[in-house]
N, C-alpha and C. Protein backbone atom coordinates (compact mmCIF):
# COMPACT_ATOMS: atom_id res chain seq x y z
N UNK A 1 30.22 -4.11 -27.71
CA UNK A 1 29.09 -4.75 -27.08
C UNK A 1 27.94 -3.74 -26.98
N UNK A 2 26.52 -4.05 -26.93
CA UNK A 2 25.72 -3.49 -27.10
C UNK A 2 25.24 -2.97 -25.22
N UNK A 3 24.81 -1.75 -25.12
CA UNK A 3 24.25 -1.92 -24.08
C UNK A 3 22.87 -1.52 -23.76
N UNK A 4 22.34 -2.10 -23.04
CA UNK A 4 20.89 -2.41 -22.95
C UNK A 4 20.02 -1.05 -22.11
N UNK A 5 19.19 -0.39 -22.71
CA UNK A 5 18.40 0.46 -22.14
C UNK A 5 17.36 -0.10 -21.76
N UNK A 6 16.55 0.60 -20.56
CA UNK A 6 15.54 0.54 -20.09
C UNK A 6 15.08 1.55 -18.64
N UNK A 7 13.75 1.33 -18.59
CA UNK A 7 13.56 2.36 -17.48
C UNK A 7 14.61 2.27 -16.39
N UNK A 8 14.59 3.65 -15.75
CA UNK A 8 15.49 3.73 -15.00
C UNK A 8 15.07 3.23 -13.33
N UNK A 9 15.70 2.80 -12.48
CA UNK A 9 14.90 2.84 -11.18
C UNK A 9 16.28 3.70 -9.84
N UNK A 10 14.89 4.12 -9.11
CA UNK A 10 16.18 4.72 -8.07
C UNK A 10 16.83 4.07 -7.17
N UNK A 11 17.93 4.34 -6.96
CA UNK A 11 19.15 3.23 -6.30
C UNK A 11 18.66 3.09 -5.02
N UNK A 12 17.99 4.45 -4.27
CA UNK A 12 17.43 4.08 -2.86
C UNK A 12 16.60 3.09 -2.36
N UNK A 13 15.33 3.79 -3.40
CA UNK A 13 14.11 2.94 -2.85
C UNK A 13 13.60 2.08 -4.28
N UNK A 14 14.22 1.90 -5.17
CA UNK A 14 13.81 0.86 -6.64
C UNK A 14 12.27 1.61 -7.29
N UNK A 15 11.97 2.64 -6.85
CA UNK A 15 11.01 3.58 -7.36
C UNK A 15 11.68 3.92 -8.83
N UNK A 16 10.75 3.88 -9.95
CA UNK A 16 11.23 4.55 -11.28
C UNK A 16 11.60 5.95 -11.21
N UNK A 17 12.43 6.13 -11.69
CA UNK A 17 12.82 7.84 -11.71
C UNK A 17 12.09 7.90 -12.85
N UNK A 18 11.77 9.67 -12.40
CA UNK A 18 10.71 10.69 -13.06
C UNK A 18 11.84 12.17 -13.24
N UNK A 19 11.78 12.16 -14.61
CA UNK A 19 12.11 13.74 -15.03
C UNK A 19 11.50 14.66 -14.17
N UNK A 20 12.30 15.60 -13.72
CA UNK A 20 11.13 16.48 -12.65
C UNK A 20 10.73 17.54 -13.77
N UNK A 21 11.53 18.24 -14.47
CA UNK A 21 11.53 19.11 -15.57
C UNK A 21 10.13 18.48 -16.48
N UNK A 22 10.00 17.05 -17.02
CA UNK A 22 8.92 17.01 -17.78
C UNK A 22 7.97 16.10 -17.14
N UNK A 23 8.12 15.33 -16.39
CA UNK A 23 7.72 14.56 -15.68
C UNK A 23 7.29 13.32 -16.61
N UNK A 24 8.23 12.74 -17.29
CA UNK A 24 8.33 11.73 -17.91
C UNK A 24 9.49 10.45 -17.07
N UNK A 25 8.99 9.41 -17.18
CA UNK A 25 9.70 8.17 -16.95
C UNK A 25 11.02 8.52 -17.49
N UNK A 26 12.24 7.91 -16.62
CA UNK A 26 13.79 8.59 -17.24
C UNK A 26 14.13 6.83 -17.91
N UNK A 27 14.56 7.16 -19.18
CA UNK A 27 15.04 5.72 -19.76
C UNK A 27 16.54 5.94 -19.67
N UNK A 28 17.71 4.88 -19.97
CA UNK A 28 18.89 5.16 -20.15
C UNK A 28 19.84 3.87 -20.18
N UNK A 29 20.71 3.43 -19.89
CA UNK A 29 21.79 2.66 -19.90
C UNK A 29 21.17 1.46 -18.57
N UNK A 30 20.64 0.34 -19.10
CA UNK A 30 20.59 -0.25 -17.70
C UNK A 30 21.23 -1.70 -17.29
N UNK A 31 22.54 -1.84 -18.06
CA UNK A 31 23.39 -2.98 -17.55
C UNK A 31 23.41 -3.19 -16.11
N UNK A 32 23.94 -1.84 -15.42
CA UNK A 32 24.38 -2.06 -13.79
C UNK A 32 23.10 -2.59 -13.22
N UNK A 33 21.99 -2.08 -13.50
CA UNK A 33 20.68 -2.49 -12.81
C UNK A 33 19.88 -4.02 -12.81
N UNK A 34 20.50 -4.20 -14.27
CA UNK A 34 19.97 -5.71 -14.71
C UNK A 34 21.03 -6.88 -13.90
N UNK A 35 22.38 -6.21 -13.72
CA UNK A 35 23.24 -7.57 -13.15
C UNK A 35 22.97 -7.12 -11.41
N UNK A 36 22.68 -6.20 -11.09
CA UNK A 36 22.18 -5.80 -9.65
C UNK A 36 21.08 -6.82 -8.98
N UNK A 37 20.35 -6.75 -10.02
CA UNK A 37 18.46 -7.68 -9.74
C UNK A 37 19.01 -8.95 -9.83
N UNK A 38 19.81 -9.19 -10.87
CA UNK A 38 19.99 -10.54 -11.51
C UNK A 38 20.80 -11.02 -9.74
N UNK A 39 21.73 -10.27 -9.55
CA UNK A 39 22.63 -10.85 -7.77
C UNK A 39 21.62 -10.84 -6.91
N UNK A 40 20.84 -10.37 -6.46
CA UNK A 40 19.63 -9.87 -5.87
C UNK A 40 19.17 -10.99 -5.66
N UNK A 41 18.58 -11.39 -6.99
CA UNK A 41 16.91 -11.90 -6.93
C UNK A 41 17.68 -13.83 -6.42
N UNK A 42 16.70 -14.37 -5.78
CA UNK A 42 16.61 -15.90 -5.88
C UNK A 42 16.36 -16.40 -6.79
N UNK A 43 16.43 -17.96 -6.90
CA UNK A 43 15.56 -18.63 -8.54
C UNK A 43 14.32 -18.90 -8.19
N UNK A 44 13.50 -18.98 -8.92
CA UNK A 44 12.02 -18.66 -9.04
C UNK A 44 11.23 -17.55 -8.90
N UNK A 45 12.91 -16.68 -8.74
CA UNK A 45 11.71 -15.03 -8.75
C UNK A 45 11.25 -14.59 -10.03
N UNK A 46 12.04 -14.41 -11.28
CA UNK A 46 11.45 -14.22 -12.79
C UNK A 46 10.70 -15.40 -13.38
N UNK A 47 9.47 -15.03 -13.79
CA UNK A 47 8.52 -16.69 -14.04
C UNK A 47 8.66 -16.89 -15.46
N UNK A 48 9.16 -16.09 -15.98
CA UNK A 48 9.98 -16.40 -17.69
C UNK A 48 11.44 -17.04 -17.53
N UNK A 49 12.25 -16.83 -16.57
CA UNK A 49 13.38 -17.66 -16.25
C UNK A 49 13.83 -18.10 -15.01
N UNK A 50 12.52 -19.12 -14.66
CA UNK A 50 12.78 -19.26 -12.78
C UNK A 50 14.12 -19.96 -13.08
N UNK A 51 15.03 -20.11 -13.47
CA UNK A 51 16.50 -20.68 -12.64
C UNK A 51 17.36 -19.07 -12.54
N UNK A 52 17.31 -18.37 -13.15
CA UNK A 52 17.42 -16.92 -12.92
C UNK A 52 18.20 -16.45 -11.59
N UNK A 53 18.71 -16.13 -11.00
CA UNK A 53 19.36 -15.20 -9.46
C UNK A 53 20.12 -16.10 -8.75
N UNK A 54 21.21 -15.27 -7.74
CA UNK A 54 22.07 -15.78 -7.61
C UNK A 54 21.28 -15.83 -5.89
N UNK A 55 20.46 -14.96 -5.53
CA UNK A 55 20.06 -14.89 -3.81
C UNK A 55 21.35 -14.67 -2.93
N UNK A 56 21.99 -13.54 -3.23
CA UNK A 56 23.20 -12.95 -2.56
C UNK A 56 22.76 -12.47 -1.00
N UNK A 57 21.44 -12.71 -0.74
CA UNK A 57 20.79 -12.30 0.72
C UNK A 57 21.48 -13.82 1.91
N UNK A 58 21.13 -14.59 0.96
CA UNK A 58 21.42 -15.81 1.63
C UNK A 58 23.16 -16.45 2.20
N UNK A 59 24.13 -15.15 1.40
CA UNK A 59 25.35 -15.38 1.52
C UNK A 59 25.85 -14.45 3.00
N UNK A 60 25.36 -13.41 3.05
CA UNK A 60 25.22 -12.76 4.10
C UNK A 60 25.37 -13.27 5.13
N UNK A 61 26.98 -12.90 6.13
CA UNK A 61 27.78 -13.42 6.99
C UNK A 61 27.62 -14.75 7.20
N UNK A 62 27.90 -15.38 5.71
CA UNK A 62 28.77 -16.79 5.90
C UNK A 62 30.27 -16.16 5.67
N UNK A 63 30.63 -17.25 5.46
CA UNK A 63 32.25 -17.20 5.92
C UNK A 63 32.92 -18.09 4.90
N UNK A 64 34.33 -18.00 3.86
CA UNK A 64 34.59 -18.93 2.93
C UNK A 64 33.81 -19.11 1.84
N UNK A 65 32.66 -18.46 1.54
CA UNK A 65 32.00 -18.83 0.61
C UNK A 65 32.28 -17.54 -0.80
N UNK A 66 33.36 -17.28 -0.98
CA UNK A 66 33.87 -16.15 -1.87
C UNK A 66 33.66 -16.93 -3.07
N UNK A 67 34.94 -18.06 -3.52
CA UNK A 67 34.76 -18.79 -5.03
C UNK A 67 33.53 -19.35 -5.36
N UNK A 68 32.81 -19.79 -4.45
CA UNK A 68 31.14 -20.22 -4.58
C UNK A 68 30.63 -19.12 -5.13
N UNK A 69 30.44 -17.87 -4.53
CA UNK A 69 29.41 -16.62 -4.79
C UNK A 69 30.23 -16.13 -6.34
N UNK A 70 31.52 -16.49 -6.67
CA UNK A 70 31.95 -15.56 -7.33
C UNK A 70 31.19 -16.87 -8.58
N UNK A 71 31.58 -17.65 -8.37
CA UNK A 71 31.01 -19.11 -10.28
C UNK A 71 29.79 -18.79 -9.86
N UNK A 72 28.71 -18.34 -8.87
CA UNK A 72 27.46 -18.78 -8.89
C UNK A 72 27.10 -17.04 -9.93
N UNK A 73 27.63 -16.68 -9.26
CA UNK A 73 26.79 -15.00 -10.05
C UNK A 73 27.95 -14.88 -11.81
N UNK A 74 28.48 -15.56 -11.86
CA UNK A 74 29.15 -15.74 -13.69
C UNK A 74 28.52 -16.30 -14.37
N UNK A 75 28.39 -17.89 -13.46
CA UNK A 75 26.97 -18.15 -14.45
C UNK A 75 25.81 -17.83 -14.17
N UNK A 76 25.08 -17.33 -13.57
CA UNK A 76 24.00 -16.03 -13.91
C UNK A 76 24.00 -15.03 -14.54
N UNK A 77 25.17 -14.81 -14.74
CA UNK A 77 25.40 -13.62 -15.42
C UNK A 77 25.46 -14.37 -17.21
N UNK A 78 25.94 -15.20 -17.15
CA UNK A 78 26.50 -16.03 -18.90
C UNK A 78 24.94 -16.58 -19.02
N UNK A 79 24.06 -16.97 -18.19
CA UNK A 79 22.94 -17.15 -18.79
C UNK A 79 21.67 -16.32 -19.13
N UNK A 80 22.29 -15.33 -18.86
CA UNK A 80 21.55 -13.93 -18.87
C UNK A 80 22.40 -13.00 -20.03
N UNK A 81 23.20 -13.82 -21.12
CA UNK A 81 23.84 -13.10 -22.06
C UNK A 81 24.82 -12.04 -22.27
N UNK A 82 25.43 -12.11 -20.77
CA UNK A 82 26.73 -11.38 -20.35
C UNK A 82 28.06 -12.13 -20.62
N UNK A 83 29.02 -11.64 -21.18
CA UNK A 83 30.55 -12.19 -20.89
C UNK A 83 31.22 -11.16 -19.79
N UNK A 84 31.29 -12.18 -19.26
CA UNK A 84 32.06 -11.93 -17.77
C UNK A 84 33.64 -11.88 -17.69
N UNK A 85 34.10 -10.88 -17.83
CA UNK A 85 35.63 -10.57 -17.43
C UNK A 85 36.00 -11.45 -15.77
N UNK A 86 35.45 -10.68 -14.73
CA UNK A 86 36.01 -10.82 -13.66
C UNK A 86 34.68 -10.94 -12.77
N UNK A 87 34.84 -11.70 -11.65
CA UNK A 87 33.57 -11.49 -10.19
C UNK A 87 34.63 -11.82 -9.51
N UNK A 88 34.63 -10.46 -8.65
CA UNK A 88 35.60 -10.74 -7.27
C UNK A 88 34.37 -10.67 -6.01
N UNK A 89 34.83 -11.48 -5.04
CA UNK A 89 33.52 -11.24 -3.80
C UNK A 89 34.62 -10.78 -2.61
N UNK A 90 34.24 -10.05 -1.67
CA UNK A 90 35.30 -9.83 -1.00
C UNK A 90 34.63 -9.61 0.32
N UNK A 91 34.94 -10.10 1.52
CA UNK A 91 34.59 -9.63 3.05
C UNK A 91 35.14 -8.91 3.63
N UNK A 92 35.66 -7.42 3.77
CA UNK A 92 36.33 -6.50 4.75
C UNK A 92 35.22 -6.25 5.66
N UNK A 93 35.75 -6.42 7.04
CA UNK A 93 34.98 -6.44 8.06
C UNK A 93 33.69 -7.48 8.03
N UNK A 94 33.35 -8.40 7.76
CA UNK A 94 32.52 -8.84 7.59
C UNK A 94 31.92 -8.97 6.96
N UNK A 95 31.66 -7.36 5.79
CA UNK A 95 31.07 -7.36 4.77
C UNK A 95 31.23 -7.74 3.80
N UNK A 96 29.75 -8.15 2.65
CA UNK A 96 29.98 -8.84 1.53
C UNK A 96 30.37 -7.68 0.27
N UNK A 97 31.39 -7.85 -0.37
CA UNK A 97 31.36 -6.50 -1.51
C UNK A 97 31.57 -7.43 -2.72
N UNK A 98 30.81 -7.16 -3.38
CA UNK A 98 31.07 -7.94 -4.94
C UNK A 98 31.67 -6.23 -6.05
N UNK A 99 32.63 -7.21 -6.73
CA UNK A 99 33.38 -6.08 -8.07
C UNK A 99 32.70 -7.43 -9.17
N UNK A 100 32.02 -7.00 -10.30
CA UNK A 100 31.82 -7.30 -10.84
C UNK A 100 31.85 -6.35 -12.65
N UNK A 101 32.72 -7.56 -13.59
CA UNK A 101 33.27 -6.40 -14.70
C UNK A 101 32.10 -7.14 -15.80
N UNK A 102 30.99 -7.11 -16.54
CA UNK A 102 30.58 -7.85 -17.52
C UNK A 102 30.09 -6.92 -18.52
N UNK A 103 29.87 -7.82 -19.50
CA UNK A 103 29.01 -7.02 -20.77
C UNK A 103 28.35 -7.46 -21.35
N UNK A 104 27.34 -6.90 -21.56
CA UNK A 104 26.17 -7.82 -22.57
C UNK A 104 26.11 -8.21 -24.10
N UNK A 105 26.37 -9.57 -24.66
CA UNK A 105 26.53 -9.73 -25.67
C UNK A 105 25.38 -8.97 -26.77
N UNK A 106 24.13 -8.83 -26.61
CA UNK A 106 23.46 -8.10 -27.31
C UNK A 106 22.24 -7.18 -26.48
């Protein structure tokens, strides 16, 4: 499977990382980042593919809603050109933790 580069952004604050050494934009591997935004974002946030995002903000301490979150972010993910092995969603303590295994068909 191919994997998809693009600018990099920082995990803290979504600021682009900067080479400090040259001070160039850092490019690299950006699957994790693209299925990150893609869980992230709501639909109508990308205006090239408003059905786009799964709005994982909105799942946030419900309760039972694991097999929902897990088909809703597969197919986001399959329409965004990923084959999806596995989406596990899981609540320890309350919290929401997604394991997610995919790859991008091109």
């Amino acid at each position: 499977m191919v994997q998809a580069q693009d600018f990099l952004l920082d995990a803290t604050d979504g600021d682009l990382r900067v080479d400090p050494v040259t001070g160039d934009l850092r490019v690299g591997y950006s699957d994790f980042q693209h299925i990150e935004h893609i869980v992230a974002s709501f639909p109508g946030f990308y205006r090239q593919a408003p059905l786009l995002g799964v709005g994982i903000g909105s799942y946030q301490k419900s309760s039972g809603q694991g097999p929902e979150i897990q088909r809703r972010v597969a197919i986001q993910l399959q329409a965004d050109n990923y084959v999806v092995e596995t989406v596990q969603a899981t609540s320890p303590q309350g919290q929401l933790q997604l394991s997610i295994n995919a790859e991008r068909l091109r």
